[in-house]
Protein backbone atom coordinates (compact mmCIF):
# COMPACT_ATOMS: atom_id res chain seq x y z
CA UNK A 1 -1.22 -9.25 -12.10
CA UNK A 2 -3.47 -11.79 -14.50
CA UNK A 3 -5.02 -14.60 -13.23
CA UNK A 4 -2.64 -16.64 -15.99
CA UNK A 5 0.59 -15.30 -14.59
CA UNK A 6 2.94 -17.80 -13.10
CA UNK A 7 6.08 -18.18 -11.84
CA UNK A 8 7.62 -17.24 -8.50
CA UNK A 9 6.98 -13.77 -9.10
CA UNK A 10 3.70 -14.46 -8.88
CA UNK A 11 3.53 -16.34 -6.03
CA UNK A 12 5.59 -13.78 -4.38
CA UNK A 13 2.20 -11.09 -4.93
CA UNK A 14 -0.26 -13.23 -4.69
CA UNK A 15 1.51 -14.43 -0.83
CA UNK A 16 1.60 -10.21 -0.29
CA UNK A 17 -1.84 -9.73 -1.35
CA UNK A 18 -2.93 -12.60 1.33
CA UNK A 19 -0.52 -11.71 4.21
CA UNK A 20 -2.24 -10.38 7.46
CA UNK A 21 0.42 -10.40 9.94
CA UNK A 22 -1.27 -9.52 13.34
CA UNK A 23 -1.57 -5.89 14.27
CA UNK A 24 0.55 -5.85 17.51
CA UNK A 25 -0.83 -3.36 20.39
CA UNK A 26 0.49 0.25 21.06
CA UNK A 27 3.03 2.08 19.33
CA UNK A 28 5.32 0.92 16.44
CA UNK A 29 8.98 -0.25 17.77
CA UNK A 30 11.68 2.09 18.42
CA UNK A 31 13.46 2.84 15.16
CA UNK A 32 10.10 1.43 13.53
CA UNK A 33 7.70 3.46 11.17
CA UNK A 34 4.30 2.40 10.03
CA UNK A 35 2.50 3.43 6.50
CA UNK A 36 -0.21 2.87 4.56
CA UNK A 37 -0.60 2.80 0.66
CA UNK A 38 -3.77 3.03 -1.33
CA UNK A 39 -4.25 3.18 -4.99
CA UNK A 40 -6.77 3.30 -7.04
CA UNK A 41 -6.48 -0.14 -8.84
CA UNK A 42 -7.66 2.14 -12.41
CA UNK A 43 -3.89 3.77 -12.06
CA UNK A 44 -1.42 0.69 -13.70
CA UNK A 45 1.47 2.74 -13.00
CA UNK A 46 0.56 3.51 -9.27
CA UNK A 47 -0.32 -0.36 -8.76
CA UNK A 48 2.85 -1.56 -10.59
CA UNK A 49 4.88 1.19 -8.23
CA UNK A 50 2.99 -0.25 -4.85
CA UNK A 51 3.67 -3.89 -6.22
CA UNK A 52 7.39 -3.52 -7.21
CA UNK A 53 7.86 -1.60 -3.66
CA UNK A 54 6.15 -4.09 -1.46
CA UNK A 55 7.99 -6.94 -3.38
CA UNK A 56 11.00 -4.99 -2.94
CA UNK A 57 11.21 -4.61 0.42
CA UNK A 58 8.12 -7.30 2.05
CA UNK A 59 10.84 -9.22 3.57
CA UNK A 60 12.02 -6.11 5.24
CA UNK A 61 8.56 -5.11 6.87
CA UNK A 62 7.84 -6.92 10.02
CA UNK A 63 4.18 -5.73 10.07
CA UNK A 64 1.95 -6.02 6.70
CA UNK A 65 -1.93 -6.16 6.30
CA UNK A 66 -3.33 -6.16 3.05
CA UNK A 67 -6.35 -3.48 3.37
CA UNK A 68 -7.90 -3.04 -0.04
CA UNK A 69 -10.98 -4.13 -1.50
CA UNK A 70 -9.37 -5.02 -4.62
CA UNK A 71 -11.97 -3.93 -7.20
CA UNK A 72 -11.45 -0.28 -6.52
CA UNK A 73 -8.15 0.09 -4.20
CA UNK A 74 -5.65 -1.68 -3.45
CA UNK A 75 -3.85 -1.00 -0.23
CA UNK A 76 -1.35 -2.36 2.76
CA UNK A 77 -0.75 -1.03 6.28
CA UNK A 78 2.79 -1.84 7.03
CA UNK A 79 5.58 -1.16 9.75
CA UNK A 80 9.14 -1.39 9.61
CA UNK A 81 12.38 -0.12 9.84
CA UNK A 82 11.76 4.08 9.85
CA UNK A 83 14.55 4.37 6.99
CA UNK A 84 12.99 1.56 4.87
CA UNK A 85 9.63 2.98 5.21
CA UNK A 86 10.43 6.64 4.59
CA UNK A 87 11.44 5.10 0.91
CA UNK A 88 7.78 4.35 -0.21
CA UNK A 89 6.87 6.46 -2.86
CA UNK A 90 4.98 10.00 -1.82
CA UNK A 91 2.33 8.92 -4.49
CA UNK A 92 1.55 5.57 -2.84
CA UNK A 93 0.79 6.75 0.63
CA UNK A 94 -2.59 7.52 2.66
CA UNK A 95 -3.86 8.65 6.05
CA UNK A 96 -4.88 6.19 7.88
CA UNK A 97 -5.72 5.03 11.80
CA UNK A 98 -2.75 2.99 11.46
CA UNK A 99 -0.22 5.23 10.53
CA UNK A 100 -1.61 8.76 11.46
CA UNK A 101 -2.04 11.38 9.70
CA UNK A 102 1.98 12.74 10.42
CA UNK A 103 3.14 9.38 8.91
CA UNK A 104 1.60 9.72 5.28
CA UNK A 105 3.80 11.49 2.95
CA UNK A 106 1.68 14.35 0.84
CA UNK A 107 0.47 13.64 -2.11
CA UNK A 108 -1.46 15.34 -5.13
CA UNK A 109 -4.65 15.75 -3.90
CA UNK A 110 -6.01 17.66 -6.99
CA UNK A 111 -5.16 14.38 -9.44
CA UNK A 112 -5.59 11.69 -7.59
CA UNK A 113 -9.60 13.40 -6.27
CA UNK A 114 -10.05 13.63 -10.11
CA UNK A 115 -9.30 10.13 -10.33
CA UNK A 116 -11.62 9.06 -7.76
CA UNK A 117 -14.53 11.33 -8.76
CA UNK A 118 -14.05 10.09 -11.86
CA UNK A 119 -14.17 6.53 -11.01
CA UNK A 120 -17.35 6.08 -8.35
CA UNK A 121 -19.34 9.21 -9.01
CA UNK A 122 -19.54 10.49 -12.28
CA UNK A 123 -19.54 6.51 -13.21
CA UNK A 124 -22.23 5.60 -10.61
């Protein structure tokens, strides 16, 4: 997203980049699941994926907590319905406290280390 764009798309991500719903105590609702997606912010397609699917479905999600820096990662920890959650993208999703390590789908750990070695160390 520019800093020119407008329109209630816009307004729509820049309200889920902000949201920090409170993290409620002990384990996620029955019938509830809880994620968390992390992207390197260098990857277009991966952030256009994470945007379209958290603007897709934000309304849905009764937990979500913007967690990325935002000049390296973008991220959310969220919790909802287990069938609307199980939908988010296998590329999108991390390991985190929040959603243990059984909740995060697997991912391509070969590309998307190359990505990050890439990015901070080679870089540095």
């Amino acid at each position: 997203m520019s800093a020119g764009d407008a329109g209630p798309a816009s307004d729509a991500l820049r309200a889920l980049y902000g949201r920090l719903d409170p993290v409620p105590e002990g384990p996620s609702a029955p019938g509830h699941g809880r994620a968390s997606l992390c992207v390197d912010v260098g990857d277009g397609d991966d952030v256009a994926a994470a945007e379209r699917w958290m603007l897709a479905h934000a309304d849905r999600l009764t937990r979500v907590r913007s967690t990325g820096c935002g000049c390296c990662v973008i991220g959310w920890d969220i919790e909802g319905p287990a069938a609307l959650v199980a939908t988010l993208p296998a590329a999108l999703g991390a390991v985190s406290d929040w959603a243990g390590p059984a909740a995060a789908p697997r991912r391509a750990p070969i590309a998307w280390g190359r990505r990050l070695w890439d990015r901070c160390v080679r870089r540095g």
